[in-house]
N, C-alpha and C. Protein backbone atom coordinates (compact mmCIF):
# COMPACT_ATOMS: atom_id res chain seq x y z
N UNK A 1 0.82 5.40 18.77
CA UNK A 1 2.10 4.76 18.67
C UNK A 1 2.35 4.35 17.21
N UNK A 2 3.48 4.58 16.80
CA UNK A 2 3.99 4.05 14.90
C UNK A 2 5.12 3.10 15.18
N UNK A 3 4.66 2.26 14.13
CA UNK A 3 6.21 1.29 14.29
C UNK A 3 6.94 1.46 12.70
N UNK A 4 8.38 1.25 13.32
CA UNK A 4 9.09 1.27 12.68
C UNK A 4 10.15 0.29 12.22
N UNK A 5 9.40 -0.33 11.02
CA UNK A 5 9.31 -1.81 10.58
C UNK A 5 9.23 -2.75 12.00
N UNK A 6 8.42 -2.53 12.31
CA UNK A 6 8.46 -3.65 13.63
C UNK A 6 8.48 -3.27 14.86
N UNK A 7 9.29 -1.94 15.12
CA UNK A 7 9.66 -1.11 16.49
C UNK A 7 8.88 -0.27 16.79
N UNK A 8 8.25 -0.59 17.85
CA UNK A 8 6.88 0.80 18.42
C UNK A 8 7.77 1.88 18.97
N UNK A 9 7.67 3.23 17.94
CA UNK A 9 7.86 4.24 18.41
C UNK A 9 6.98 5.28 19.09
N UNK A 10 6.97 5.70 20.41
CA UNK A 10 5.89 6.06 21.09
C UNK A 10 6.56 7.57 21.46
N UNK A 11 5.17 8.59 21.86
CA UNK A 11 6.50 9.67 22.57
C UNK A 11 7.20 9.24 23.57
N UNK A 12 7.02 8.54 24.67
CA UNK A 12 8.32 8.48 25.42
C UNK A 12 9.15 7.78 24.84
N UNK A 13 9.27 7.60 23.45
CA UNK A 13 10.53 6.74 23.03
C UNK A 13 11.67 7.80 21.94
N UNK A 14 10.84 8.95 21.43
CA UNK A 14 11.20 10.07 20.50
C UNK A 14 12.02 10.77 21.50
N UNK A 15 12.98 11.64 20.86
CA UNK A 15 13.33 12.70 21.91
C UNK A 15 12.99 14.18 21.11
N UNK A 16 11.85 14.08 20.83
CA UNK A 16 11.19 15.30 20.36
C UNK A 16 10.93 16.04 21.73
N UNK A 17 11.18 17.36 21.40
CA UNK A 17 10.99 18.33 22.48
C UNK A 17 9.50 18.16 23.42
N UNK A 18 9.41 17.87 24.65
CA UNK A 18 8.14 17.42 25.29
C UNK A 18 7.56 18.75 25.13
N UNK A 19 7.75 19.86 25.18
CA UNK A 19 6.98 21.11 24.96
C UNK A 19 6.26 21.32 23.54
N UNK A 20 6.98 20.52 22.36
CA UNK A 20 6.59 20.39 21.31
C UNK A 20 5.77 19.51 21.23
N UNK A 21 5.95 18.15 21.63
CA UNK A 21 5.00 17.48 21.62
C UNK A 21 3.62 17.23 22.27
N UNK A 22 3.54 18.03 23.39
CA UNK A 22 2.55 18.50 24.00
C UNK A 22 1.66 19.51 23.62
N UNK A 23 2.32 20.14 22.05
CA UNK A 23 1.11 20.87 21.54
C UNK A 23 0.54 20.18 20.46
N UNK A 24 1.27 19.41 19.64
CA UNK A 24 0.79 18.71 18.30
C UNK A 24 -0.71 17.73 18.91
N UNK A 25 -1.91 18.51 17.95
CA UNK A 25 -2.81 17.73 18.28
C UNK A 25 -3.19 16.76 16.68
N UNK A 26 -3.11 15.51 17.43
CA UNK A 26 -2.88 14.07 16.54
C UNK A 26 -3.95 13.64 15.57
N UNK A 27 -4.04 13.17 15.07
CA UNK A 27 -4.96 12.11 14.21
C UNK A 27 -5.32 11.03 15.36
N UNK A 28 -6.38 10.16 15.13
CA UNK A 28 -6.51 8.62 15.95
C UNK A 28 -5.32 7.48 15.84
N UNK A 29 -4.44 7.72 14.99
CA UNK A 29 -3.46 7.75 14.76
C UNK A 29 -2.13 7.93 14.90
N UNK A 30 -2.03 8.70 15.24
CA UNK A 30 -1.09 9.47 15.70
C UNK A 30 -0.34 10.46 15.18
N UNK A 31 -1.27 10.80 13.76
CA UNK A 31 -0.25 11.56 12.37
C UNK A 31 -0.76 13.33 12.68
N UNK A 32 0.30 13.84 12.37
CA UNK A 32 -0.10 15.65 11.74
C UNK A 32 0.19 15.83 10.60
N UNK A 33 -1.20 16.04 9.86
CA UNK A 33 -0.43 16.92 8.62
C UNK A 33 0.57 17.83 8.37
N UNK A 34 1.87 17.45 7.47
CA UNK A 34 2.74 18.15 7.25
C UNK A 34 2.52 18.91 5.70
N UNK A 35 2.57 20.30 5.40
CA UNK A 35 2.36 20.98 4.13
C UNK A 35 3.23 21.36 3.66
N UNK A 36 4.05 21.27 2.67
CA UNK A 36 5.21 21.01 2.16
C UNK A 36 5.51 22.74 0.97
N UNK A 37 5.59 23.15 1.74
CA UNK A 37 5.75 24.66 0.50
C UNK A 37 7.47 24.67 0.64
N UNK A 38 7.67 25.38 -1.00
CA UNK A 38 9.02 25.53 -1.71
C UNK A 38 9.32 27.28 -1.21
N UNK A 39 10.55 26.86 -0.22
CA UNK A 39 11.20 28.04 0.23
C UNK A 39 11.07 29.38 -0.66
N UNK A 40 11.69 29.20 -1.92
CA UNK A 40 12.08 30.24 -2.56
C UNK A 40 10.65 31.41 -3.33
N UNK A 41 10.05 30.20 -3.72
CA UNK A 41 8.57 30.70 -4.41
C UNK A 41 7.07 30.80 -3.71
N UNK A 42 6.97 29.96 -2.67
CA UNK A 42 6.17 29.98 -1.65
C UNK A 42 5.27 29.04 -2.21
N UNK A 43 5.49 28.50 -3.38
CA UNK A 43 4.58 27.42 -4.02
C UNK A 43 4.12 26.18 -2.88
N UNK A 44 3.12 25.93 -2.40
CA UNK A 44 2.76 24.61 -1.78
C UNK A 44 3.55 23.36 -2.74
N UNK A 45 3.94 22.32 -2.54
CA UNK A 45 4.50 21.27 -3.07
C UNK A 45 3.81 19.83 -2.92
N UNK A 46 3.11 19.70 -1.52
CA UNK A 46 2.47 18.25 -1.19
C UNK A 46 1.80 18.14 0.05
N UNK A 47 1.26 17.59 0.30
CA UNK A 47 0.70 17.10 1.57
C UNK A 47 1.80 15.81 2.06
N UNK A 48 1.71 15.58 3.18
CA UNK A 48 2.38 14.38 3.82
C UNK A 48 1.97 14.22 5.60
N UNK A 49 2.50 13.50 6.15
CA UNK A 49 1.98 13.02 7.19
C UNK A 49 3.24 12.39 8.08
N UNK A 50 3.21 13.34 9.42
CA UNK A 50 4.61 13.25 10.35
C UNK A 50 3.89 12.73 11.75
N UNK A 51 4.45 11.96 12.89
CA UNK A 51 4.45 11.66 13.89
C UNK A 51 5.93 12.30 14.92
N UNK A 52 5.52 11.90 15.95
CA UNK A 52 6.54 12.72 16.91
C UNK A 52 7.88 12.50 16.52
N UNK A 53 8.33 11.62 15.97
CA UNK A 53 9.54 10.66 15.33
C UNK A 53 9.84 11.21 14.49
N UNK A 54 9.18 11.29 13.59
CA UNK A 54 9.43 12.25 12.27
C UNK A 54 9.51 13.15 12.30
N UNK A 55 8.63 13.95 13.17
CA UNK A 55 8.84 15.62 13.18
C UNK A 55 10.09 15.85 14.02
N UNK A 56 10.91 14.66 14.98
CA UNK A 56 12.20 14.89 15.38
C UNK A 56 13.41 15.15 14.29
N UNK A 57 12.76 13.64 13.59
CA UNK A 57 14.00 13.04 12.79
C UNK A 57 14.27 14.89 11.66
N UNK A 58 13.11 15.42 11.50
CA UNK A 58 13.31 15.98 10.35
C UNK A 58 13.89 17.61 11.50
N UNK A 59 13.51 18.08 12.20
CA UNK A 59 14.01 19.06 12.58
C UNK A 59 15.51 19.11 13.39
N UNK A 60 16.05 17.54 13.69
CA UNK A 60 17.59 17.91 14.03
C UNK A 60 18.66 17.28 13.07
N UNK A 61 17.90 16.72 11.23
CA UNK A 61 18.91 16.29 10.84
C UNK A 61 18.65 17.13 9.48
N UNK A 62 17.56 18.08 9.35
CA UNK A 62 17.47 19.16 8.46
C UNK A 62 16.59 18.55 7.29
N UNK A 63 16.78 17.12 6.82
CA UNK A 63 16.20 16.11 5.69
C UNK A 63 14.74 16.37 5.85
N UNK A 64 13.78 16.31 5.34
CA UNK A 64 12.28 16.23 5.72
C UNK A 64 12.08 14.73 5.82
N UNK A 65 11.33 14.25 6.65
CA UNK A 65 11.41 12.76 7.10
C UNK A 65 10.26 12.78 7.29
N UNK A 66 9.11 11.55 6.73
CA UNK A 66 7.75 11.71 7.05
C UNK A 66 7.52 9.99 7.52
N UNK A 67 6.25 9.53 7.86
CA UNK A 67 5.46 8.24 7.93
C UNK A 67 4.89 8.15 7.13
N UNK A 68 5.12 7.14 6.11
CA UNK A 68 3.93 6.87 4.82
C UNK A 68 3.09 5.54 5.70
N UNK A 69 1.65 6.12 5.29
CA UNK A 69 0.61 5.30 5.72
C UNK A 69 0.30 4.11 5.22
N UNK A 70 1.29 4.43 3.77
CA UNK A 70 0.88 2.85 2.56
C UNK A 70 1.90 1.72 3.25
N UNK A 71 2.93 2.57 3.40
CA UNK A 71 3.90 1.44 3.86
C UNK A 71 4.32 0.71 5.33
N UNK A 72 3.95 1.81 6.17
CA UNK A 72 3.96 1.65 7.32
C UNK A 72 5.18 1.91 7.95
N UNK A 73 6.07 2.99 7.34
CA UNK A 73 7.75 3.46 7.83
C UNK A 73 7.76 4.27 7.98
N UNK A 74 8.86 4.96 8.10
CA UNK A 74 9.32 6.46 7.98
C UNK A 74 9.86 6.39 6.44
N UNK A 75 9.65 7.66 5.98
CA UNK A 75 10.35 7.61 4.67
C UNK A 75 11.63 9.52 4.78
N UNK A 76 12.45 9.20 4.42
CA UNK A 76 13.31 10.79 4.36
C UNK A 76 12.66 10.94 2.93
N UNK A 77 12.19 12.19 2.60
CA UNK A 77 11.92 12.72 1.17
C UNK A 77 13.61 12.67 0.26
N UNK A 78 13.39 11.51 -1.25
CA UNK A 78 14.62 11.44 -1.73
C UNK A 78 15.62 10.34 -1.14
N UNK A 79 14.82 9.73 -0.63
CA UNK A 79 15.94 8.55 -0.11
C UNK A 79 16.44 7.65 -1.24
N UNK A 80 15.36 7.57 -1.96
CA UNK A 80 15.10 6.41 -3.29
C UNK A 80 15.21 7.35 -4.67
N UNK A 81 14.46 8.15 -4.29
CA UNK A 81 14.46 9.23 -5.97
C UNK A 81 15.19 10.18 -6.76
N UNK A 82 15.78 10.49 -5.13
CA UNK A 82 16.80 11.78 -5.45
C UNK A 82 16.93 12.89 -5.55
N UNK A 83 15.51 13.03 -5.63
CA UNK A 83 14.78 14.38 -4.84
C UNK A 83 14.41 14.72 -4.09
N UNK A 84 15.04 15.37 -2.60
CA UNK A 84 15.69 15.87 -1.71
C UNK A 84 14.74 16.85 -1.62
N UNK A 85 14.51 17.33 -0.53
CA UNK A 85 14.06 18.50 0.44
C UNK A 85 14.92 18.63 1.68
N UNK A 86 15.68 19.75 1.10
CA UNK A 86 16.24 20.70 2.86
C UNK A 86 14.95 21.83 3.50
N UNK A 87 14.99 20.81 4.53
CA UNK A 87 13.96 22.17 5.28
C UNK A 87 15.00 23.29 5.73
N UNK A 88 14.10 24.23 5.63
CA UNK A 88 14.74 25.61 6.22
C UNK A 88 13.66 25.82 7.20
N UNK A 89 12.86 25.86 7.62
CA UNK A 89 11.47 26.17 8.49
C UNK A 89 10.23 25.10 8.71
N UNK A 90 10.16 25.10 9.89
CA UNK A 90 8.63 23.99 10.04
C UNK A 90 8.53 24.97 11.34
N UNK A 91 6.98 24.68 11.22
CA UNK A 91 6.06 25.88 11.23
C UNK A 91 5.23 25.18 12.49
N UNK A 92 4.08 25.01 13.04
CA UNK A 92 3.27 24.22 13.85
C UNK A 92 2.12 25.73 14.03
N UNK A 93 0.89 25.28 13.24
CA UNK A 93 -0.33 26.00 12.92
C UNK A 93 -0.87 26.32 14.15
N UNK A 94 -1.55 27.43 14.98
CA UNK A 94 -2.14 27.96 15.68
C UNK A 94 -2.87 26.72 16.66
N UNK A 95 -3.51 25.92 16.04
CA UNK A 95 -4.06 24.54 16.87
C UNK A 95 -3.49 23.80 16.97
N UNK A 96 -2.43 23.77 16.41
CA UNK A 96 -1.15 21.93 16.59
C UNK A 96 -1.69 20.94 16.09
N UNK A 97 -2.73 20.93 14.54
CA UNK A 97 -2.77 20.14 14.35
C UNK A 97 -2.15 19.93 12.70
N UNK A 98 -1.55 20.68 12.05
CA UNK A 98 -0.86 21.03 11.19
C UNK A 98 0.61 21.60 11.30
N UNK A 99 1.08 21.03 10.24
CA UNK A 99 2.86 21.49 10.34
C UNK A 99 3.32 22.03 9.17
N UNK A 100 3.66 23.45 8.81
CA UNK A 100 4.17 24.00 7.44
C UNK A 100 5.81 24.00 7.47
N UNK A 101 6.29 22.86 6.54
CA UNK A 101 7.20 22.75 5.96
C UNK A 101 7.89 23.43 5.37
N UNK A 102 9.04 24.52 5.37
CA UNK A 102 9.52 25.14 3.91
C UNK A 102 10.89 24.20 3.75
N UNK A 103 10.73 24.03 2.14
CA UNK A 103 12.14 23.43 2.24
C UNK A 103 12.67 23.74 0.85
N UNK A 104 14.11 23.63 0.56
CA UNK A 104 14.29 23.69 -0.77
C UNK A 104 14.35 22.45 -1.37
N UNK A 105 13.68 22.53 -2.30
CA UNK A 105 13.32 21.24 -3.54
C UNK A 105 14.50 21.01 -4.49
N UNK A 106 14.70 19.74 -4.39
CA UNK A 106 15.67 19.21 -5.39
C UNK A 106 14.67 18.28 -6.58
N UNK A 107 14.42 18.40 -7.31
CA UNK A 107 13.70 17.89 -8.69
C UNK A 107 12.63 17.78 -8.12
N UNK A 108 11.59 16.85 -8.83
CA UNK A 108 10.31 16.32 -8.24
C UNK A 108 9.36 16.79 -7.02
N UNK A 109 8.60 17.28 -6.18
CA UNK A 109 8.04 16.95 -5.14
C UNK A 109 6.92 15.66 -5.08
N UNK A 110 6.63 15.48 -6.17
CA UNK A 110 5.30 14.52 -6.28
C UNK A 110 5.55 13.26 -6.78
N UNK A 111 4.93 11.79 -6.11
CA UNK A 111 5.37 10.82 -7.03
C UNK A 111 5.37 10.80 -7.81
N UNK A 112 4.67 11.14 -8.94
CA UNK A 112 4.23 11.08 -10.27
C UNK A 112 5.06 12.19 -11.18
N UNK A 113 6.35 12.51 -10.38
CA UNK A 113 7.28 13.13 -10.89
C UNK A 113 7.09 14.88 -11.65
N UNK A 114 5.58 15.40 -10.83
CA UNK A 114 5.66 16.54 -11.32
C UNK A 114 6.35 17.32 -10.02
N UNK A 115 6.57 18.56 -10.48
CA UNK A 115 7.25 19.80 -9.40
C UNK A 115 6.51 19.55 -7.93
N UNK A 116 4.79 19.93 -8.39
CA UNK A 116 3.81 20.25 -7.15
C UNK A 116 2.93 18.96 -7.42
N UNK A 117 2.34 18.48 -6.25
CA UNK A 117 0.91 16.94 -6.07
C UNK A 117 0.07 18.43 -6.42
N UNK A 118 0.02 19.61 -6.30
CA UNK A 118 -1.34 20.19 -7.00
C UNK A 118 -1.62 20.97 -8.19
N UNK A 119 -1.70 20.13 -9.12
CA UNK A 119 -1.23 20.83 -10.81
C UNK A 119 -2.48 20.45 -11.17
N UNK A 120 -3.36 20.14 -10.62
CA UNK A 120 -4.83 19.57 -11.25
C UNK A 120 -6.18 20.37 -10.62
N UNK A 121 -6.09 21.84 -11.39
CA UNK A 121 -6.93 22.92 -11.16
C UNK A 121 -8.23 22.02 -11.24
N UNK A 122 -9.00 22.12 -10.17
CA UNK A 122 -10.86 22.00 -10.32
C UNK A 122 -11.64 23.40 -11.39
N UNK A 123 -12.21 23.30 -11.90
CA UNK A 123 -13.34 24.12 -11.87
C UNK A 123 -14.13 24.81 -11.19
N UNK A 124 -13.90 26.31 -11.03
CA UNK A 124 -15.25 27.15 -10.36
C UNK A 124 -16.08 27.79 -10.76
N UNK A 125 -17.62 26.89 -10.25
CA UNK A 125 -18.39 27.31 -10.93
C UNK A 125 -19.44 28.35 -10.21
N UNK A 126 -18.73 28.93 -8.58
CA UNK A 126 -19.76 29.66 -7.76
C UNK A 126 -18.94 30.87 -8.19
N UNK A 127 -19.60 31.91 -8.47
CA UNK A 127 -18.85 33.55 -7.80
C UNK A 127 -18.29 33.55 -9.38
N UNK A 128 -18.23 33.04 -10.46
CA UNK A 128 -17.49 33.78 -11.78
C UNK A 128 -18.06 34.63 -12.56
């Protein structure tokens, strides 16, 4: 169950598709990873984290709408920043426990105001 500032949103309270929600398999929590790739380039953009609520809110009002864990809400991507994601596609991974996002990007995807959260190549040091 997630609340929303105060309001327990539960599935029988979402009107997310019960066929949909009967496949998403959850966190202890109640979260699915959502993976955020850019329509046009296929670039991954972010990680984020949706509940039955969110994965409603975002597939019948087109906005990408997630649960931030820091804050304890729903957040629409761009509510505050201005950088906007239209989904065109969400996806639900072979096990239901992942959700691929495509959306088109309006400035930013990352707090820290770069394009992509993954611009910070590791080092490989097996197989070179």
């Amino acid at each position: 169950m997630r609340e929303n500032r105060g309001v327990p949103v539960s599935d029988a309270q979402t009107s997310l598709d019960a066929a949909i929600a009967a496949r998403l398999k959850r966190t202890p929590d109640g979260l699915v990873a959502a993976i955020v790739q850019e329509h046009g380039t296929g670039e991954v953009l972010m990680l984020a984290w949706m509940d039955a609520e969110a994965l409603h809110r975002t597939l019948t009002t087109g906005r990408a709408t997630y649960w931030s864990r820091s804050r304890q809400e729903y957040w629409v991507k761009g509510a505050t920043s201005g950088h906007h994601q239209r989904v065109r596609k969400v996806a639900l991974d072979c096990d239901g426990d992942a959700l691929l996002v495509t959306v088109e990007q309006t400035g930013a995807a990352c707090h820290t105001g770069t394009h992509t959260c993954f611009s910070h190549e590791l080092p490989l040091e097996a197989g070179q």
